[in-house]
N, C-alpha and C. Protein backbone atom coordinates (compact mmCIF):
# COMPACT_ATOMS: atom_id res chain seq x y z
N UNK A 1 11.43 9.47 -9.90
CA UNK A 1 12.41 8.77 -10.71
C UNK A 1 11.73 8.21 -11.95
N UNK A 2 12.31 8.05 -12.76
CA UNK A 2 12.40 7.94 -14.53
C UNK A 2 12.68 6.33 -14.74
N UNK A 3 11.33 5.23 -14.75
CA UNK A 3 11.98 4.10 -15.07
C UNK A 3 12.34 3.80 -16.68
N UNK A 4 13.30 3.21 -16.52
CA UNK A 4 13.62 2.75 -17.86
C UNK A 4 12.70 2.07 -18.66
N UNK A 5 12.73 2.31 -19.96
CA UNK A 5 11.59 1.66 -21.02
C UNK A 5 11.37 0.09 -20.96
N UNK A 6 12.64 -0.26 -20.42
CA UNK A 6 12.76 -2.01 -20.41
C UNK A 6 12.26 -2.19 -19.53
N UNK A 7 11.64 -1.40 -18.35
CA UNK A 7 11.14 -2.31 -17.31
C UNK A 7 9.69 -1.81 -17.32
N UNK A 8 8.72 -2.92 -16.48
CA UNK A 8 7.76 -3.47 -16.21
C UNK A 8 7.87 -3.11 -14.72
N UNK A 9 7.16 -1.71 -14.30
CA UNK A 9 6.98 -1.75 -12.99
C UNK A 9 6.41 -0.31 -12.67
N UNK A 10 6.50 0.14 -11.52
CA UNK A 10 6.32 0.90 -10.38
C UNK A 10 7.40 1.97 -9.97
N UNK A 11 7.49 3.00 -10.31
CA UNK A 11 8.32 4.04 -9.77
C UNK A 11 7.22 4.80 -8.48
N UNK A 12 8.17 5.59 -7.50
CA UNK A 12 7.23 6.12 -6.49
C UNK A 12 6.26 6.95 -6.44
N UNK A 13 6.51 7.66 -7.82
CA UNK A 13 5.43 8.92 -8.35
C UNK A 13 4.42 8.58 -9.16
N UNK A 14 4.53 7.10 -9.19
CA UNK A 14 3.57 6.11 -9.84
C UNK A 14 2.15 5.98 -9.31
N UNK A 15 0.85 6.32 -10.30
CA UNK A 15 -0.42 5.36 -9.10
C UNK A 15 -0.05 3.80 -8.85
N UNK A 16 -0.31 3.79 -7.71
CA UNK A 16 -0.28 2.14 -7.35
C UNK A 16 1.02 1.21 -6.63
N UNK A 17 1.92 2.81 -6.57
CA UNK A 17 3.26 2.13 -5.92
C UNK A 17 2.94 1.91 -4.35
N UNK A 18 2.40 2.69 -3.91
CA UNK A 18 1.89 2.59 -2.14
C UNK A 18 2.26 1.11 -2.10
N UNK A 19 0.59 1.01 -3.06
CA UNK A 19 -0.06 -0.79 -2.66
C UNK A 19 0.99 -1.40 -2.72
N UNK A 20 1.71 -1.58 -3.97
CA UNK A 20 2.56 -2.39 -4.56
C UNK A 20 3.78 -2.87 -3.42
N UNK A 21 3.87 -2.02 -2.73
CA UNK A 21 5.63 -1.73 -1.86
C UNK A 21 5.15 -2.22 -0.74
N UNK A 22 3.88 -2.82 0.02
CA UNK A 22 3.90 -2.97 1.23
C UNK A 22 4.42 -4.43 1.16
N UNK A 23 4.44 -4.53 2.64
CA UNK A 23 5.20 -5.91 2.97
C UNK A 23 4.29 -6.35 3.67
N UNK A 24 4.70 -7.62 4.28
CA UNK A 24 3.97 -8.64 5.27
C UNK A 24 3.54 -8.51 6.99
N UNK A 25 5.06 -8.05 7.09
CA UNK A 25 4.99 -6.97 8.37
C UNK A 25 4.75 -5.63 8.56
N UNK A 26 3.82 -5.24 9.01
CA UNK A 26 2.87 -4.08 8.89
C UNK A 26 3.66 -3.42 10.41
N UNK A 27 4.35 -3.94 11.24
CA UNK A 27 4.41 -3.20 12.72
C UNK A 27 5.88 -2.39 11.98
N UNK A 28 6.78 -2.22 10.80
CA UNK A 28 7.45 -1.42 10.03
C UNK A 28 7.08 -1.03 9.11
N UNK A 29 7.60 0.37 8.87
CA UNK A 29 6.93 0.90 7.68
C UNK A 29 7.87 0.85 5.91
N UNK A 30 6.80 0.39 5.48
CA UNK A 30 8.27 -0.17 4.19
C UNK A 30 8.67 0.73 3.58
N UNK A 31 9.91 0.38 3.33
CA UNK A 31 10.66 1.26 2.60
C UNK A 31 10.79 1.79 1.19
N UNK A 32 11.20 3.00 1.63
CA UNK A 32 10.94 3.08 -0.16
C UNK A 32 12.03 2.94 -1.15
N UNK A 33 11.41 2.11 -2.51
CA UNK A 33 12.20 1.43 -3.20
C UNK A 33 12.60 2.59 -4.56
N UNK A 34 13.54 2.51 -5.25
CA UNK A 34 13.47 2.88 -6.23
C UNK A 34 12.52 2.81 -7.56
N UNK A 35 12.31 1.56 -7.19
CA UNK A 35 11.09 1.23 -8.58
C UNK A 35 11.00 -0.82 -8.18
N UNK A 36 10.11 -0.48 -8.90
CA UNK A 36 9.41 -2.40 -8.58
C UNK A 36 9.80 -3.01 -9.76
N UNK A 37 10.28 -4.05 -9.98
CA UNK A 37 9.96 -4.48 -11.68
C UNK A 37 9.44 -6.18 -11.51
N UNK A 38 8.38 -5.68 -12.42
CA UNK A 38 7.53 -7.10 -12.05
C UNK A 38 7.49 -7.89 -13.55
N UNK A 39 8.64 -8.72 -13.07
CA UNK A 39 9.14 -9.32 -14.14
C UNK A 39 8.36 -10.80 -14.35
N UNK A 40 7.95 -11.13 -15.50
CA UNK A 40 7.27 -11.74 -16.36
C UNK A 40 8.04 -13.46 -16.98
N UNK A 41 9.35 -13.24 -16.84
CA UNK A 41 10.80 -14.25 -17.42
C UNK A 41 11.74 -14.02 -17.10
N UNK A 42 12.41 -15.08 -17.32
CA UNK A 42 13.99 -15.15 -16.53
C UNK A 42 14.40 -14.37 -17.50
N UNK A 43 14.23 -14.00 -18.47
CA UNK A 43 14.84 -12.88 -19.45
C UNK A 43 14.85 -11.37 -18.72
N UNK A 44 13.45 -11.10 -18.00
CA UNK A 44 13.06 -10.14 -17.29
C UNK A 44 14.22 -10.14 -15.85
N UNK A 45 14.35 -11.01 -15.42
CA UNK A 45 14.84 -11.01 -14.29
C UNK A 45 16.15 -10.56 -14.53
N UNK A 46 16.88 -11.41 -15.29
CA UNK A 46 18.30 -10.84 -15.92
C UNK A 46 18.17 -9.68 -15.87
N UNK A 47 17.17 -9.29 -16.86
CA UNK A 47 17.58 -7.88 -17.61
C UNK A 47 17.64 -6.94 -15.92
N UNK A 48 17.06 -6.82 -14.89
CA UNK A 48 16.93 -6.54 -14.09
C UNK A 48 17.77 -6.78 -13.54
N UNK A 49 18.20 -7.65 -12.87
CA UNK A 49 19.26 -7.67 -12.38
C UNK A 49 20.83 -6.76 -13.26
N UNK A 50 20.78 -6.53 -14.08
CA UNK A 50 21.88 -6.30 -15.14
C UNK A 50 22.03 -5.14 -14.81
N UNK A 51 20.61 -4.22 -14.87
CA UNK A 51 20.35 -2.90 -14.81
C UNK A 51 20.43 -2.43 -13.43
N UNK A 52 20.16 -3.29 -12.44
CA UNK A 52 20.70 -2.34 -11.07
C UNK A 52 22.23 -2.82 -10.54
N UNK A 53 22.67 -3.60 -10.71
CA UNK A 53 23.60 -4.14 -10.64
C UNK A 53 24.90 -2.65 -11.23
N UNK A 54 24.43 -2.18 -12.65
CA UNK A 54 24.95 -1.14 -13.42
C UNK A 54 24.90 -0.33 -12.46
N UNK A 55 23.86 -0.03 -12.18
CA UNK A 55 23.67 1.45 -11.20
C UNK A 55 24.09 1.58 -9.82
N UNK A 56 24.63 0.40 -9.80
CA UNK A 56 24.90 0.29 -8.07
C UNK A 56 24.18 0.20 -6.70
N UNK A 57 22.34 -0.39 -7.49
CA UNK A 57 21.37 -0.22 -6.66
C UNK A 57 20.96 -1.67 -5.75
N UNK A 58 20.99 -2.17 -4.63
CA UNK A 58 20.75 -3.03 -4.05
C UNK A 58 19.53 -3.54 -4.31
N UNK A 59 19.59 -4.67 -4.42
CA UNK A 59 18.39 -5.87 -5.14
C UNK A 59 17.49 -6.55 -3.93
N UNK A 60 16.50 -6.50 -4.02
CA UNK A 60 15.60 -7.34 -3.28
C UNK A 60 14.47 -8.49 -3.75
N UNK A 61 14.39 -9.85 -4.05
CA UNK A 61 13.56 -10.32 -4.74
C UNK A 61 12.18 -10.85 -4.13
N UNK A 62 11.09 -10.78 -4.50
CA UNK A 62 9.64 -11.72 -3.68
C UNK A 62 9.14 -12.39 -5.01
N UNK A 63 7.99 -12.90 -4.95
CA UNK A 63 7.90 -14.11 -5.41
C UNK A 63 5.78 -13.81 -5.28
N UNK A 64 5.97 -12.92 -4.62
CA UNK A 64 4.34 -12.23 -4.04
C UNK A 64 4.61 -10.85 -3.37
N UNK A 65 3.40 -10.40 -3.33
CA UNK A 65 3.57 -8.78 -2.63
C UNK A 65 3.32 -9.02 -1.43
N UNK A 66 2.95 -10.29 -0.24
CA UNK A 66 2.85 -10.14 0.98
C UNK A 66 4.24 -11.00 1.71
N UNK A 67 5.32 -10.62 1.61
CA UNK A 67 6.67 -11.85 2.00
C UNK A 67 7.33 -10.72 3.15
N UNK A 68 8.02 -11.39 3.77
CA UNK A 68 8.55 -10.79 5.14
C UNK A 68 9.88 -9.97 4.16
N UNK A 69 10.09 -8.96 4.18
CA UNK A 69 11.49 -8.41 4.02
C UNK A 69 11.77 -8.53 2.10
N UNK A 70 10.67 -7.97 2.01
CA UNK A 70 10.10 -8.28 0.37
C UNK A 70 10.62 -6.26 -0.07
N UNK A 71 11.12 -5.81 0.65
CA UNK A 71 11.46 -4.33 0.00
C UNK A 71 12.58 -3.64 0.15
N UNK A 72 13.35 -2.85 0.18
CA UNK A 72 14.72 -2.76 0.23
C UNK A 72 14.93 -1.13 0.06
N UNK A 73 15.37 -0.60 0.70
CA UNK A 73 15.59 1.29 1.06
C UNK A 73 17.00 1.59 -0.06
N UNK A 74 15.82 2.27 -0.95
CA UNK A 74 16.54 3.21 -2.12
C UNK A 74 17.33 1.81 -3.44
N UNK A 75 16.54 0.42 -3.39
CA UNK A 75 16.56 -0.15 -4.85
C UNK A 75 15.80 -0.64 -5.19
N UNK A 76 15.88 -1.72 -5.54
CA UNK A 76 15.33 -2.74 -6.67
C UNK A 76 14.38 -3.69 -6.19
N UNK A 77 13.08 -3.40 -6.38
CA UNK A 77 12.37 -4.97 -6.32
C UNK A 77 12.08 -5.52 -7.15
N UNK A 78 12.60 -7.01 -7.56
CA UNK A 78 12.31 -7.66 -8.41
C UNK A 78 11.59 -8.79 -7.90
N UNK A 79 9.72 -8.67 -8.86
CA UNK A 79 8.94 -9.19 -8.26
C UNK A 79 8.54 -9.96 -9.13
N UNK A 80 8.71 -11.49 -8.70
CA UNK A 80 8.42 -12.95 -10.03
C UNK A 80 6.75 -13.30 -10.18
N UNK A 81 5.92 -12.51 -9.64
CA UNK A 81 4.60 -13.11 -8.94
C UNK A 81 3.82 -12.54 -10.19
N UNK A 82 4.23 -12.17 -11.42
CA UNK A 82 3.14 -11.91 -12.39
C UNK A 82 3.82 -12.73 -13.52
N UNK A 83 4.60 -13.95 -13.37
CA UNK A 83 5.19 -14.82 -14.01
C UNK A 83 4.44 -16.23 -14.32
N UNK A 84 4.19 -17.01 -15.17
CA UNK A 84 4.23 -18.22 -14.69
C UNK A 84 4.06 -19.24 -13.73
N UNK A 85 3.48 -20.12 -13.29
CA UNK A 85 4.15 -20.84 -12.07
C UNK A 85 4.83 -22.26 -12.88
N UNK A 86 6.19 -22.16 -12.23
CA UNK A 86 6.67 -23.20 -12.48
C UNK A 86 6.48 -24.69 -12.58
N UNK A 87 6.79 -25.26 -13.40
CA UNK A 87 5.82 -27.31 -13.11
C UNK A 87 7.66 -27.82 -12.73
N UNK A 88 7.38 -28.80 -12.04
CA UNK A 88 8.81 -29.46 -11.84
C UNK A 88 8.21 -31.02 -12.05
């Protein structure tokens, strides 16, 4: 698959998607996603969200690459962990 120019990520024919797609729980084998987008801003996130949302592709979000149920069969990971950390 063909990611779009706007995104920041990982398609499956990608080097580095393996790593990228595993999860926390290792006793399942993760699924494979359409593409990763490792979004940078809530601008990023939108835009992401906007774009699978269009396509009709189911969304999954983490926050890090090791989270329980961090991948989602045939969409979207939108991954905040090369962002910022927030101050409150």
């Amino acid at each position: 698959m063909e990611i779009p120019e706007t995104i920041t990520g990982l398609a499956p024919d990608d080097s580095g998607y393996n790593e990228a797609r595993l999860d926390f729980n290792t006793r399942f084998p993760p699924a494979p996603s359409r593409y990763i987008d490792f979004c940078r801003s809530h601008h990023d996130v939108s835009r992401a969200i906007r774009l699978s949302r269009g396509h009709g592709y189911p969304l999954r979000g983490r926050s890090g690459s090791y989270e329980d149920h961090s991948v989602v069969d045939g969409g979207v990971v939108i991954d905040v962990s090369p962002s910022a950390p927030a101050n409150f």
